[in-house]
Protein backbone atom coordinates (compact mmCIF):
# COMPACT_ATOMS: atom_id res chain seq x y z
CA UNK A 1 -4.68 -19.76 -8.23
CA UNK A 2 -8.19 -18.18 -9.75
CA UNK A 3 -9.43 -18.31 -5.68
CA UNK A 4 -6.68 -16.53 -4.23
CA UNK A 5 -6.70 -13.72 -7.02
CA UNK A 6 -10.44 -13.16 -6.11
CA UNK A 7 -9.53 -12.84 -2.33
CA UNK A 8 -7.13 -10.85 -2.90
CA UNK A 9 -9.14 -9.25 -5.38
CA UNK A 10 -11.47 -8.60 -2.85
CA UNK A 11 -9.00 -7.36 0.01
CA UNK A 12 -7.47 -4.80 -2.58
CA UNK A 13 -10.84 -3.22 -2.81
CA UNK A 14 -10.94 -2.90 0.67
CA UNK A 15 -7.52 -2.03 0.91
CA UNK A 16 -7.60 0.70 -1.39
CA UNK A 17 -10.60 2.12 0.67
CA UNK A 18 -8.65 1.75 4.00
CA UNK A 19 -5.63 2.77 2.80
CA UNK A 20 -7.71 6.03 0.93
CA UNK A 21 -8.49 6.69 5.21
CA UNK A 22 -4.94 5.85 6.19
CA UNK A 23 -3.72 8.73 3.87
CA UNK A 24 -6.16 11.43 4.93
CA UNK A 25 -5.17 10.72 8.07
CA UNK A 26 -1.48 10.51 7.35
CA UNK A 27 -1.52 13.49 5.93
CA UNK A 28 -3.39 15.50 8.93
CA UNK A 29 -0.36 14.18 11.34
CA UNK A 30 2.76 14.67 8.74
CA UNK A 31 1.50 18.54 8.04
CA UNK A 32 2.19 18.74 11.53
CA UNK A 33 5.59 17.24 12.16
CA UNK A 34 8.72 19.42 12.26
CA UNK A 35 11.21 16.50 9.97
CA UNK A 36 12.81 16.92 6.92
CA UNK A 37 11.36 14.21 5.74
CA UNK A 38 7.63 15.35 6.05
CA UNK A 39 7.05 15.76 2.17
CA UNK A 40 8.22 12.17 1.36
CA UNK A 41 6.00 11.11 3.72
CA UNK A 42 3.05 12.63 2.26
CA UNK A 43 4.03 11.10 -1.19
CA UNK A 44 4.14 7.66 1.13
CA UNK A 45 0.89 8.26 2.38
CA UNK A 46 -0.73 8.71 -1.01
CA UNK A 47 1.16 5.66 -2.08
CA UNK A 48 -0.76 3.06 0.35
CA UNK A 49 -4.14 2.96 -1.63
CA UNK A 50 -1.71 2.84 -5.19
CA UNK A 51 0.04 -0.09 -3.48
CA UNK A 52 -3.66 -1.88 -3.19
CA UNK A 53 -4.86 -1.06 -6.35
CA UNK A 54 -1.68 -2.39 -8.68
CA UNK A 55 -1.95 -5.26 -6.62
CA UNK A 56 -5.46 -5.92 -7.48
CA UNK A 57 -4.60 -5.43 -11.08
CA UNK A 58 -1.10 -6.25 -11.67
CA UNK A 59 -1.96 -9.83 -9.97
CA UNK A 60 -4.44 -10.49 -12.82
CA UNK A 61 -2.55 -9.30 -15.63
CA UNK A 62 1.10 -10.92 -14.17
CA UNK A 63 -1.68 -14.49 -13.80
CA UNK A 64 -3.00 -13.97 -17.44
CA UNK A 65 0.73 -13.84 -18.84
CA UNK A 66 1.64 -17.17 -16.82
CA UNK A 67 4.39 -15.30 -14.04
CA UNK A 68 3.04 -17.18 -11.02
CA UNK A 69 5.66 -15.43 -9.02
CA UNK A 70 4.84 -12.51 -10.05
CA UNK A 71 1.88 -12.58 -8.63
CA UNK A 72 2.89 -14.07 -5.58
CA UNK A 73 4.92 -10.76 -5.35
CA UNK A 74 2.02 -8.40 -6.26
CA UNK A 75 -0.20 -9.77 -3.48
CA UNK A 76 2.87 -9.29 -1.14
CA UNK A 77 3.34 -5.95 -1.91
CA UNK A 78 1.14 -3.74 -0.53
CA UNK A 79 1.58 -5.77 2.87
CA UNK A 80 5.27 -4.62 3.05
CA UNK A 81 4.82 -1.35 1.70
CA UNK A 82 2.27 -0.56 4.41
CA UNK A 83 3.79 -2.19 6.84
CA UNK A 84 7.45 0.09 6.29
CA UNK A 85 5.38 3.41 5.78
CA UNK A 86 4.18 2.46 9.73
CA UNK A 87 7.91 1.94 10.68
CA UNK A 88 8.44 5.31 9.18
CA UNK A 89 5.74 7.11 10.75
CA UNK A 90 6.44 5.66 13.98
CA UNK A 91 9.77 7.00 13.81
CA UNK A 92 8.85 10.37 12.48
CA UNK A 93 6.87 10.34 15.58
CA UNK A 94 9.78 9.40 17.58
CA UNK A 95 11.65 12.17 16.14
């Protein structure tokens, strides 16, 4: 388990870097959209490099209190919450 929180250690660094991008440029493309919805968006967007960082962290701590799927959970997470923010922005797009 110690080898697959380092990788995703690792990938939640990266992640949180990425996903730091992601927003900025989230944010550029919801100030211009005409939805109701824009301003949850924005929170959404600010919420992808959050995802990657309690990931990094809460999959440590959840590992160091013995909840193995927990942490199976944690490293799942930002996955799925990035991956519905794109839904959403693809249909705020559509919109």
């Amino acid at each position: 388990m110690n080898i697959t929180l380092i990788i995703n250690s690792i990938v939640c660094l990266l992640g949180t870097a990425a996903g730091l991008m992601l927003a900025m440029g989230s944010i550029i493309s919801i100030a211009n959209m005409k939805v109701p919805w824009a301003n949850l968006l924005i929170v959404a967007a600010l919420g992808v490099p959050v995802a990657f960082a309690v990931s990094g962290i809460g999959a440590w701590i959840a590992h160091g209190r013995g909840a193995g799927s927990f942490v199976t959970g944690l490293i799942a997470f930002p996955w799925i919450y990035v991956a519905v923010f794109v839904v959403l922005m693809l249909v705020s797009f559509k919109s």
